[in-house]
Structures are given as structure tokens and as C-alpha cells.
Protein backbone atom coordinates (compact mmCIF):
# COMPACT_ATOMS: atom_id res chain seq x y z
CA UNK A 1 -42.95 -65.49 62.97
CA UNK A 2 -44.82 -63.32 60.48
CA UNK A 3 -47.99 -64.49 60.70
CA UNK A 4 -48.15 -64.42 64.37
CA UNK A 5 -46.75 -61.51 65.26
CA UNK A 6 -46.96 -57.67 64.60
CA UNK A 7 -44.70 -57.73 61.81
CA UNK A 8 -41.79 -56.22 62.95
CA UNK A 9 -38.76 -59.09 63.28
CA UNK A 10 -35.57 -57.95 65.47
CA UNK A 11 -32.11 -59.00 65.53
CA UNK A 12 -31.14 -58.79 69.19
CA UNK A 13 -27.50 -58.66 68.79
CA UNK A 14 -23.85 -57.24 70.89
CA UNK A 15 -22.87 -53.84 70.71
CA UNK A 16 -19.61 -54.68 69.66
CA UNK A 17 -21.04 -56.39 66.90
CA UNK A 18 -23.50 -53.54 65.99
CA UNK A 19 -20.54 -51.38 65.67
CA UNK A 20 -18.00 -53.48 63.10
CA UNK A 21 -20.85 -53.78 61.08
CA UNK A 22 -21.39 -50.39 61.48
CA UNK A 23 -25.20 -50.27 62.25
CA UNK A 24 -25.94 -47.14 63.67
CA UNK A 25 -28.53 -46.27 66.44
CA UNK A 26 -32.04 -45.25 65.53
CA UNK A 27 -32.15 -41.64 66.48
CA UNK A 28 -35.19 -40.92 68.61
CA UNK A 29 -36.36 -37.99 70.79
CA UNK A 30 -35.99 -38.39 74.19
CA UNK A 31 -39.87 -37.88 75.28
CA UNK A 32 -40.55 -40.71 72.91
CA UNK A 33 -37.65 -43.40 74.02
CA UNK A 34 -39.27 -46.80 74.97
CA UNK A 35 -35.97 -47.85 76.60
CA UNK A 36 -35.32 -49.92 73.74
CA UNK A 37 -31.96 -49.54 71.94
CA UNK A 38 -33.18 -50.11 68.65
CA UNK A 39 -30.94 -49.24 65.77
CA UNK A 40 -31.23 -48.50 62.09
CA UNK A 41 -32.89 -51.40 59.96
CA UNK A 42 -31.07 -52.77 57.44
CA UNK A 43 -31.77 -55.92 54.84
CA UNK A 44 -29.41 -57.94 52.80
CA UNK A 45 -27.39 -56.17 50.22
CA UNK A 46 -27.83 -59.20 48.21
CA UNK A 47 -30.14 -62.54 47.45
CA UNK A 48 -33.23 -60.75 48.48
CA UNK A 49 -36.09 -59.01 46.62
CA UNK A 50 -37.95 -56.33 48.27
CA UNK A 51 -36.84 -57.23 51.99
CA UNK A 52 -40.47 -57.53 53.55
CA UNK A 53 -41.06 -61.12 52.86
CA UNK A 54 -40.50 -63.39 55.11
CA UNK A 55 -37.91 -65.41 53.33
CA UNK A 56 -35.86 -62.25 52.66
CA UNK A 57 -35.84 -61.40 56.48
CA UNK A 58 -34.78 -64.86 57.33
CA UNK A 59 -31.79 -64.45 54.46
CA UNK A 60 -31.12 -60.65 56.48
CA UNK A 61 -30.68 -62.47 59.63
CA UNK A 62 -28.75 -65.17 58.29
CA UNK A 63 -26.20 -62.77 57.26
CA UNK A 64 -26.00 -60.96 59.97
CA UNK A 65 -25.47 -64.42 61.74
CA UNK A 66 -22.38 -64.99 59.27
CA UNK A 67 -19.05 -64.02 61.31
CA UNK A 68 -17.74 -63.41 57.72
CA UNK A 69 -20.38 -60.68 57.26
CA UNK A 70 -18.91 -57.30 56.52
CA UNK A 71 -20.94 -53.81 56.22
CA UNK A 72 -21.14 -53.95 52.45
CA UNK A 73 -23.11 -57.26 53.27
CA UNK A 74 -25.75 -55.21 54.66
CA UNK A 75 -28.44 -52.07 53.14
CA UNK A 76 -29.75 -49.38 55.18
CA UNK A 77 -32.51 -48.63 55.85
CA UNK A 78 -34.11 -52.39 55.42
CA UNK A 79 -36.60 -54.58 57.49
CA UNK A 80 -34.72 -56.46 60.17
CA UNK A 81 -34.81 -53.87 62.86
CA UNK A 82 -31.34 -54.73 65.33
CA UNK A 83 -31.65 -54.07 68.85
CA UNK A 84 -28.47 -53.20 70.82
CA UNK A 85 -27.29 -54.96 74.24
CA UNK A 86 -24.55 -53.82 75.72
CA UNK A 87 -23.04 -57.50 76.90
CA UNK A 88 -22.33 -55.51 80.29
CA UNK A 89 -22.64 -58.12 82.51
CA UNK A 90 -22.58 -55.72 85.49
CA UNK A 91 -25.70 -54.47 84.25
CA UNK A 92 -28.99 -56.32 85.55
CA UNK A 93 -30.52 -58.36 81.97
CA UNK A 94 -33.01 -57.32 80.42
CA UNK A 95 -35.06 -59.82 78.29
CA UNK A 96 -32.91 -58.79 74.88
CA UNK A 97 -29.90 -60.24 76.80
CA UNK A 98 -31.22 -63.19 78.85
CA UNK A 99 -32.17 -63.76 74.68
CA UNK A 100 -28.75 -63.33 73.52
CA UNK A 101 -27.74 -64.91 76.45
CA UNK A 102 -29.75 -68.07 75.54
CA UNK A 103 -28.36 -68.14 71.66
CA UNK A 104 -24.77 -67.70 72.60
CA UNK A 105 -24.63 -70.27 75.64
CA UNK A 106 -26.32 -72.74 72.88
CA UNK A 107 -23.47 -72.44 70.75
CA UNK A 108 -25.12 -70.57 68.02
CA UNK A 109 -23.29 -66.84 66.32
CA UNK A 110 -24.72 -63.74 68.91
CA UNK A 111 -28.05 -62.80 66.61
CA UNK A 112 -31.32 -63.79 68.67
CA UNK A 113 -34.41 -63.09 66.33
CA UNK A 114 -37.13 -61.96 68.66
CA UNK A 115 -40.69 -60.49 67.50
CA UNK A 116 -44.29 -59.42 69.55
CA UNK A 117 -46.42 -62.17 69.62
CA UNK A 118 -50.37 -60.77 68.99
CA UNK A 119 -53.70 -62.54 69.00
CA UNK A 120 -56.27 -62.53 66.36
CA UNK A 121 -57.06 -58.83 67.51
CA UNK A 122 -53.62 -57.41 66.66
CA UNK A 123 -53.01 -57.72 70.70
CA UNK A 124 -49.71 -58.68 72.31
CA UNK A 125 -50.31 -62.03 74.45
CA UNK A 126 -50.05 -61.99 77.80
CA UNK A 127 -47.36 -64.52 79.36
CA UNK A 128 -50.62 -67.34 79.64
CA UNK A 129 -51.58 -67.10 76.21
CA UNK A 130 -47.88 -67.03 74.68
CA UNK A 131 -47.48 -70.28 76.83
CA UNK A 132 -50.54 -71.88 75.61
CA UNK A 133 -48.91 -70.69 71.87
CA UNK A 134 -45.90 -72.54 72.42
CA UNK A 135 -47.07 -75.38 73.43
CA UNK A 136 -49.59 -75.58 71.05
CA UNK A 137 -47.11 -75.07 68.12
CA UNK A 138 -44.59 -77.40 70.14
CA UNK A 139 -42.24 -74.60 71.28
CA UNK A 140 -39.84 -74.35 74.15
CA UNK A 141 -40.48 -72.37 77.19
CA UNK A 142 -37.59 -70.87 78.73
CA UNK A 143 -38.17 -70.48 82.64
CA UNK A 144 -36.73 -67.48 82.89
CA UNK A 145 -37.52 -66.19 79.72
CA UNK A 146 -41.00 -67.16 78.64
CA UNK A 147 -42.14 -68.16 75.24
């Protein structure tokens, strides 16, 4: 996910959840809002070294994963950066909650891991070339979703 991406690695994960673990929102002015509820970044309090390796991200989102996870689990500001959804499902999906949606309808804890996939360039794909990336690399495709 590193390697093939821009870097940053987001936990796409419920409100509700957000909140009892007490991860606040990422303050941003409102000329520079992208729409995206991001949130602060945190890492794992503990079993990691600096937090920017890959391995300790994967440990950060494991944790967050764990339903036994409590806020002193977690370190703020970190690496993983959380993005809320609300979970409203009156509210037409956006592609963090089809995401969530997908993870939680699998039977897995409500923590999708998401990330910008970029060619050689530094360039995000376009919906062709992420295709042509998962199937290369022998990755689903979600109809509704994408790669």
C-alpha cells in the first residue's frame, strides 16, 4: 500500500467509533475543506517505533480494528490519518462508506484502510489504470466501488 500509493494510509471508520475512542476532527478552514472528514492522526501507543513504516501503520490499524481498543491504546498526532462517516444511511454514500460498507457486510470490525493509488509520476490513476493494477497484482474489483 506504501509503495504504490502517495503515502498517506486512512482508516475509514464510524463516527460513533471515532468518538469512544475519542479521535477528534482535523480542524481545517473552511475555504480549504475538500469535503473530506478527516480527523486527527494518531499511531499506536505501543509495539511501534517511529509510526511511518509500514509495519507500524499496519500494527495502528490493527488496533484500531481491536473492539477492545480504548483511547490510551492510541497517540496523537501519529500516521494513520481516520476519516469520519457518519453511518447515516439516509444520507446518499459516498465512496468512504460504500468502503465501510464493504468491510462490515464481510464480517470484518468497521476500519476500512483506504489510500490514493499513483503511477510512477506521483499521479493518482484513473479508474482504467487502477483496474489494470488490480488485476495485475490479483486484486478484487468491486463493481460499485472500483479497485
Amino acid at each position: 500500500m506504501i509503495r504504490h500509493s502517495s503515502g498517506l494510509v486512512h482508516a475509514v471508520m464510524p463516527s460513533t467509533l471515532l468518538d469512544s475512542l475519542r479521535i477528534p476532527d482535523q480542524p481545517v478552514l473552511t475555504a480549504e475543506s475538500s469535503g473530506i472528514s478527516f480527523t486527527v492522526a494518531v499511531d499506536a501507543a505501543s509495539g511501534i517505533g517511529t509510526g511511518i513504516s509500514a509495519s507500524d501503520r499496519a500494527r495502528t490499524l490493527r488496533v484500531l480494528a481491536d473492539p477492545r481498543t480504548t483511547c490510551a491504546d492510541l497517540v496523537r498526532p501519529g500516521h494513520v490519518l481516520p476519516i469520519r462517516c457518519s453511518g447515516d444511511e439516509s444520507v446518499e454514500m459516498r465512496l468512504w462508506e460504500r468502503a465501510l460498507r464493504l468491510v462490515t457486510d464481510s464480517g470484518y470490525p468497521p476500519v476500512a484502510v483506504a489510500a490514493r493509488l499513483i503511477d510512477d509520476a506521483g499521479e493518482p490513476l484513473d479508474a482504467a489504470s487502477a483496474a489494470s493494477f488490480a488485476l495485475w497484482h490479483g486484486l478484487p474489483v468491486d463493481p460499485v466501488l472500483g479497485p
